[in-house]
Protein backbone atom coordinates (compact mmCIF):
# COMPACT_ATOMS: atom_id res chain seq x y z
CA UNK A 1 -25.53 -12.48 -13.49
CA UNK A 2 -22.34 -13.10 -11.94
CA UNK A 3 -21.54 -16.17 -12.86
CA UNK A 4 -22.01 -14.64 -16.40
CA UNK A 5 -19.65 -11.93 -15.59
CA UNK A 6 -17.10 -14.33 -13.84
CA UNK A 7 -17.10 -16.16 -16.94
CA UNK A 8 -17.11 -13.46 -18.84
CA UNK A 9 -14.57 -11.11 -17.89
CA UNK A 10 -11.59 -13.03 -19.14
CA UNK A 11 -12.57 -12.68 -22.48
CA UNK A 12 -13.28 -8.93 -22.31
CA UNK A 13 -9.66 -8.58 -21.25
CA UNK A 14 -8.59 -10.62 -23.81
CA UNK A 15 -10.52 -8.84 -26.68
CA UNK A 16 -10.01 -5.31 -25.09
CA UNK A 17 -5.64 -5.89 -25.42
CA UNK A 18 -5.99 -7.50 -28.97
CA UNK A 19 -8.29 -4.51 -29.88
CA UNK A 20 -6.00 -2.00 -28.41
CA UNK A 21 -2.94 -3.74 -30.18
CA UNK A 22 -4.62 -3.48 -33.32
CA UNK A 23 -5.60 -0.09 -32.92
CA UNK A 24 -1.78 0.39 -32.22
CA UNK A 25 -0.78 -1.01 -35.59
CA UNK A 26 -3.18 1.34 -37.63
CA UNK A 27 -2.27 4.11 -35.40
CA UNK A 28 1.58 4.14 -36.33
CA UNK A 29 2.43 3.43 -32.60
CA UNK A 30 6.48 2.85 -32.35
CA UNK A 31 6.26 -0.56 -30.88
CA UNK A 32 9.96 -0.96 -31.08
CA UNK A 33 10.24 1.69 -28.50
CA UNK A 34 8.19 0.49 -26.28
CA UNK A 35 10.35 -2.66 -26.59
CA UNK A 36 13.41 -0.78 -25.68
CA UNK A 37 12.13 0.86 -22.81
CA UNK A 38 10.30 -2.57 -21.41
CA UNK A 39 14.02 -3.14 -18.97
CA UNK A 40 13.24 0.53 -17.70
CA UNK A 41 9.70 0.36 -17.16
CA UNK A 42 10.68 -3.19 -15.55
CA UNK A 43 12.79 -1.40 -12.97
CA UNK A 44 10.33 1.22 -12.02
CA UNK A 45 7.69 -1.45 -11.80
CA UNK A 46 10.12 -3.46 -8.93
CA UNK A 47 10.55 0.03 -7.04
CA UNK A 48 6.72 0.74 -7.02
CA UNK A 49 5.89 -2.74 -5.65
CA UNK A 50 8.97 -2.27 -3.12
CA UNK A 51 7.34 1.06 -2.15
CA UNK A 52 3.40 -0.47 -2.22
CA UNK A 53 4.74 -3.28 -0.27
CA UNK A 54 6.86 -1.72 2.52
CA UNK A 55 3.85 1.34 2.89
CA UNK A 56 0.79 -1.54 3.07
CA UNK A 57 2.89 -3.55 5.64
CA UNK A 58 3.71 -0.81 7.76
CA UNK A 59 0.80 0.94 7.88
CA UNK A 60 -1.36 -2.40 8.38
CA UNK A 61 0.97 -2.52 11.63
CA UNK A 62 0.52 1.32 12.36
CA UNK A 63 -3.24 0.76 11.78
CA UNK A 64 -3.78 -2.09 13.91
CA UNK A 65 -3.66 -0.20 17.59
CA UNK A 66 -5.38 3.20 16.25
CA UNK A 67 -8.31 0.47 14.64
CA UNK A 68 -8.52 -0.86 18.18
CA UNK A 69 -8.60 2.58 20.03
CA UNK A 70 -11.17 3.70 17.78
CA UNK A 71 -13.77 0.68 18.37
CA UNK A 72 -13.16 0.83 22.29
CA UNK A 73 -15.73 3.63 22.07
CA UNK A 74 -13.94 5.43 25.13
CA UNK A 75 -13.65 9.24 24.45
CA UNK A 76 -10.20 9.52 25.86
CA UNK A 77 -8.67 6.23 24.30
CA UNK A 78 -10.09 6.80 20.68
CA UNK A 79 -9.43 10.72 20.90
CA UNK A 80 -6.14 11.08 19.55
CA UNK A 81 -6.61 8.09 16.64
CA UNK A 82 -9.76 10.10 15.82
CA UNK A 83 -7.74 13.51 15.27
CA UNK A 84 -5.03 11.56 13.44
CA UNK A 85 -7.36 9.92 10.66
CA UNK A 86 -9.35 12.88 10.30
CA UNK A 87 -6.20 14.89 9.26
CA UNK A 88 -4.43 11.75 6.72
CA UNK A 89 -8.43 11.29 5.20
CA UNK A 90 -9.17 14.68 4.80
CA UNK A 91 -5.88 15.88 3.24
CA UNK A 92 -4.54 14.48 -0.13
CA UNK A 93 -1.45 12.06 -0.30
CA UNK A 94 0.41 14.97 -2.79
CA UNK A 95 0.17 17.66 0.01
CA UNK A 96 0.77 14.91 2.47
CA UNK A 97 4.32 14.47 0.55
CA UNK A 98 5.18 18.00 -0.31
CA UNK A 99 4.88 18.81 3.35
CA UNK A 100 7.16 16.51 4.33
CA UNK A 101 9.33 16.10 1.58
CA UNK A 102 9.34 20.19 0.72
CA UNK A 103 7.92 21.44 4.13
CA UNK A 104 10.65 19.88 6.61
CA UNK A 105 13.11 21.08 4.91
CA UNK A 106 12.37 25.16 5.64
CA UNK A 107 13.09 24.13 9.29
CA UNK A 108 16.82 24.45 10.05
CA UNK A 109 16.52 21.86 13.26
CA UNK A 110 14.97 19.21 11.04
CA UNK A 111 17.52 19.92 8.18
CA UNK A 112 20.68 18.92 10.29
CA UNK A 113 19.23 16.33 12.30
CA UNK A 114 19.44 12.82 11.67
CA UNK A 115 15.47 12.47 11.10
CA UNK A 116 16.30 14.35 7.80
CA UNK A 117 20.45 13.21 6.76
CA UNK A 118 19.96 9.85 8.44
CA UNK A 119 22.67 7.83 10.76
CA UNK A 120 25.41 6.34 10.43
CA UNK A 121 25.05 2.38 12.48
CA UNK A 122 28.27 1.19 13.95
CA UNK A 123 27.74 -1.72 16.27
CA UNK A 124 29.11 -5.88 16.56
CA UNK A 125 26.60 -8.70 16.15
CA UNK A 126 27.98 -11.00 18.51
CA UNK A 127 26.24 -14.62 18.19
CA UNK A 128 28.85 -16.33 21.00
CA UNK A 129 30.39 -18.54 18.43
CA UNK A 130 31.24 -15.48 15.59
CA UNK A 131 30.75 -12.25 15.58
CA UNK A 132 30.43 -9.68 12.84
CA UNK A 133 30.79 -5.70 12.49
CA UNK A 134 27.77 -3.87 11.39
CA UNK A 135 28.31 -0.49 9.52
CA UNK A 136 25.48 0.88 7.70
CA UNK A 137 23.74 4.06 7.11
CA UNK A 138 19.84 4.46 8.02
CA UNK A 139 18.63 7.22 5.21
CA UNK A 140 16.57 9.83 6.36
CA UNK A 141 14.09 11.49 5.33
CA UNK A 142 16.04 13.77 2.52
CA UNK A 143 15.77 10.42 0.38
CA UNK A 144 12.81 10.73 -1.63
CA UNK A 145 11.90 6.55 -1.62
CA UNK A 146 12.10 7.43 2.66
CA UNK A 147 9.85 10.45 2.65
CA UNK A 148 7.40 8.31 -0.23
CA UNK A 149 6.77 5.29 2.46
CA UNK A 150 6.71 7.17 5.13
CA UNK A 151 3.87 9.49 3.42
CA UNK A 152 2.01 6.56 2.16
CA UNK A 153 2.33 3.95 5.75
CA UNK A 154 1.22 7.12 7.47
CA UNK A 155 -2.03 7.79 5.04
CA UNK A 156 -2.66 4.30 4.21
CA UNK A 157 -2.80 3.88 8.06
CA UNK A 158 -5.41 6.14 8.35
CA UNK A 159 -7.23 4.10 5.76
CA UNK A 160 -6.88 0.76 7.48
CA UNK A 161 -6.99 1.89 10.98
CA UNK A 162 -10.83 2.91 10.13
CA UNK A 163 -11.26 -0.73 8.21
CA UNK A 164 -10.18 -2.40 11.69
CA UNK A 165 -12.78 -0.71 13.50
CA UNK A 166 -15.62 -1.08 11.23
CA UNK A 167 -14.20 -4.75 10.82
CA UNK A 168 -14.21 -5.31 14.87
CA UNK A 169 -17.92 -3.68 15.13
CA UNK A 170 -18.89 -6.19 12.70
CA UNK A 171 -17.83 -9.34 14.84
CA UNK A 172 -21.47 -10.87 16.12
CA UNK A 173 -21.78 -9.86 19.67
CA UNK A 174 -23.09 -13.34 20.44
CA UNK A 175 -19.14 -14.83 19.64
CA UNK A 176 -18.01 -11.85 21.99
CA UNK A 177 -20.56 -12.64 24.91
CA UNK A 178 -18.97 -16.29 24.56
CA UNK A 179 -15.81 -15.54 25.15
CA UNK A 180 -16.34 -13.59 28.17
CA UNK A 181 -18.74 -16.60 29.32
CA UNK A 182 -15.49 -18.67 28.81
CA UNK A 183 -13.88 -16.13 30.85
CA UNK A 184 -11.98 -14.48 29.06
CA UNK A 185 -10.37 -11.22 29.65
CA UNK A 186 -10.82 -8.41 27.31
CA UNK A 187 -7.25 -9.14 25.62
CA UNK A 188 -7.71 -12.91 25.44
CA UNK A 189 -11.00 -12.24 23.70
CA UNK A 190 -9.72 -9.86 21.03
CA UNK A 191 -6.32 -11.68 20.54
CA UNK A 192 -8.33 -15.44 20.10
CA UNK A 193 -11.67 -14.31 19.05
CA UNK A 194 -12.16 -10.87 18.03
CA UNK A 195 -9.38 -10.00 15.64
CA UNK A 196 -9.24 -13.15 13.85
CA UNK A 197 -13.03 -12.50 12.97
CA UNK A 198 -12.20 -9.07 11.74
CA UNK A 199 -9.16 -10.17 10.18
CA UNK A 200 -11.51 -12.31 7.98
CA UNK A 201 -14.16 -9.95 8.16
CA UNK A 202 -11.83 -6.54 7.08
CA UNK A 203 -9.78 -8.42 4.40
CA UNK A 204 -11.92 -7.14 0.79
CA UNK A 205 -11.94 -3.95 2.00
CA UNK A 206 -8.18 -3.90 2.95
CA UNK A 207 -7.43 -5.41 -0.52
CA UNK A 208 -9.00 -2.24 -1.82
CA UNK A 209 -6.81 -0.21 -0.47
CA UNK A 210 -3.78 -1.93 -1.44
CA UNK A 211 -5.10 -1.59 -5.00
CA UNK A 212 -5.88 2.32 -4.03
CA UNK A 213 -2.16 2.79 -2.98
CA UNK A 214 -0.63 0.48 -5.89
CA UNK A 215 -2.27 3.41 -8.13
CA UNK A 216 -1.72 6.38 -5.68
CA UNK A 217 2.00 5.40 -5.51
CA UNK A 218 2.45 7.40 -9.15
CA UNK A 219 2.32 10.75 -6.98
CA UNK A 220 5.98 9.94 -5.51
CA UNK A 221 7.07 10.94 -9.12
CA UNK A 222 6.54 14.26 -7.79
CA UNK A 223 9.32 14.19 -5.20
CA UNK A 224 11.91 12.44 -8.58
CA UNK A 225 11.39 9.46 -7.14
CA UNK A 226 11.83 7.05 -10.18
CA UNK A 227 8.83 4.65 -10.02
CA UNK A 228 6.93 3.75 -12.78
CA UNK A 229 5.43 6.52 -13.23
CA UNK A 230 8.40 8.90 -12.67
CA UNK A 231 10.34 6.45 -14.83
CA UNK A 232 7.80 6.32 -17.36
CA UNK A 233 8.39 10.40 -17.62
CA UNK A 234 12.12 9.70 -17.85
CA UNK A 235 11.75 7.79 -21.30
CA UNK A 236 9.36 10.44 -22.32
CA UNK A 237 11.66 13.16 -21.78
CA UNK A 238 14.18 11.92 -23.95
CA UNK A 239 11.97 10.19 -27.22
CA UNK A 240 8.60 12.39 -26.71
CA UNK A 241 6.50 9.23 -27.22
CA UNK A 242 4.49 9.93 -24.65
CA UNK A 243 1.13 7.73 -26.04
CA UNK A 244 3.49 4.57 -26.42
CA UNK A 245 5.65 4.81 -22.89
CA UNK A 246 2.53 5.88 -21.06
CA UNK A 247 0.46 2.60 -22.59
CA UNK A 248 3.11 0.26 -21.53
CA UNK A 249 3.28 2.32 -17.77
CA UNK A 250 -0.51 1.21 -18.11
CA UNK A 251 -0.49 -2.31 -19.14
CA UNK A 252 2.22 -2.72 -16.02
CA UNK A 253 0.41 -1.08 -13.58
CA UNK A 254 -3.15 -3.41 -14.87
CA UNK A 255 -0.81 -6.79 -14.70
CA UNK A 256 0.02 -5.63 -11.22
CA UNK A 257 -3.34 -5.32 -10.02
CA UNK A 258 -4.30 -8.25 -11.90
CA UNK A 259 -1.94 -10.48 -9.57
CA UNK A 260 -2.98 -8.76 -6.34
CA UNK A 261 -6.43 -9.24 -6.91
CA UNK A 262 -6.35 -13.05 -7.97
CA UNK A 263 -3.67 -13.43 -4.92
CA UNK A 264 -6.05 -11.75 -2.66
CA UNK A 265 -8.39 -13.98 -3.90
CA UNK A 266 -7.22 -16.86 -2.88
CA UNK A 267 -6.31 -15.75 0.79
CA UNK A 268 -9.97 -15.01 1.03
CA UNK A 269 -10.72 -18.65 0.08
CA UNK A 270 -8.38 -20.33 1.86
CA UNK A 271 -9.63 -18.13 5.06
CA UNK A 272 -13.48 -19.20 3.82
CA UNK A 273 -14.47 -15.28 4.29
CA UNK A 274 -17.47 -15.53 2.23
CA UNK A 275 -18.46 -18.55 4.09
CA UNK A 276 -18.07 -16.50 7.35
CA UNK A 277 -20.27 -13.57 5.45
CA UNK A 278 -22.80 -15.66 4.85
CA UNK A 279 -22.48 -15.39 1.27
């Protein structure tokens, strides 16, 4: 059955676009506005992978140490990790953002400090044989792209950090019992044996949540960020072709998770994790 469906499911696609084009046709759609506003939707779609990107990164690093602290299955150690995905899984990612993007701001000390205007970054670069003068501004978080991948790498963290540690209790305790027969400490084993294994072991589940954020990234529209989503309600506003602009939003948003998946496809078979899962 799914060999079938791997055969299969190509041709659904196909036949499910042509239908939907035809259904276009007979439907009056205005296809030559949703050829105008392809370079807009094209920039919005580069912002939300910039955002997706930066928050999966981050929050795969963020995640990594609170995964760890959680499987050590000390009290004390996982405490804190516990209390902090608890809050980021039991709250939603809008009233994640509009506390920080809208709740900050009520507070005068956060207002006029640099966590909310940003810095300013004067400093020299100096290599020995040149030297150069480094003047840049760090935003804070009154810039809404800031406060949107700062919201998402702390939720997805949440996320990921419970993946590691479901990931790490998966490893075979046999491999474990190996390495401390080798004698290994407890940090040579989970830098050379453990994490690797989980790494592998983690991976389909972390691609879901890439996917999961790829899709929840539409909610930083709310703070006028101008994603694909919030650029998709741009166009609207101005030609009220709401049907057209929000079917081409669509078909963006499906070709993006249409690459992710087949790239996170391959990783998984050039890391042999279904080998591994005894699949």
């Amino acid at each position: 059955m799914i060999r079938i469906l791997k055969v299969v499911w190509p041709w659904l696609l196909f036949f499910g676009l042509i239908g939907a084009i035809l259904y276009g046709v007979t439907a009056d759609v205005r296809w030559d506005a949703v050829y105008k506003s392809l370079p807009r939707l094209l920039e919005g779609a580069l912002l939300t992978l910039e955002l997706v990107g930066i928050s999966v990164v981050a929050g795969l690093i963020l995640a990594l140490p609170l995964g760890i602290a959680r499987a050590s299955g000390n009290l004390w150690i996982g405490a804190l990790p516990y209390v902090y995905i608890f809050f980021f899984r039991g709250t939603p990612l809008l009233v994640q953002l509009f506390l920080i993007y809208y709740g900050l701001s009520q507070f005068d000390a956060v207002r006029e400090s640099a966590i909310w205007t940003g810095t300013q970054v004067q400093t020299t670069l100096d290599l020995g044989f040149h030297s150069w003068a480094l003047d840049f501004k760090i935003p804070g978080l009154r810039d809404p792209f800031v406060c949107a991948v700062v919201t998402m790498t702390l939720h997805t963290a949440a996320y990921i950090a419970e993946i590691i540690r479901g990931a790490i209790r998966a490893v075979p305790q046999g491999e474990i019992e190996a390495a401390r027969a080798l004698g290994m400490s407890y940090a040579q084993s989970m830098r050379h044996i453990i994490l690797p294994r989980a790494a592998r072991i983690g991976l389909p589940a972390y691609s879901n949540e890439v996917i999961l954020m790829l899709k929840a990234s539409a909610l930083a529209s709310t703070i006028t960020l101008m994603e694909l989503t919030g650029m998709a309600q741009t166009i609207i506003a101005r030609n009220y072709l709401s049907t057209e602009i929000y079917f081409a939003a669509g078909l963006f948003y499906l070709l993006i998770s249409f690459v992710l998946v087949q790239a996170f496809r391959l990783l998984e078979r050039w890391l042999r994790v279904d080998a591994l899962q005894g699949r």
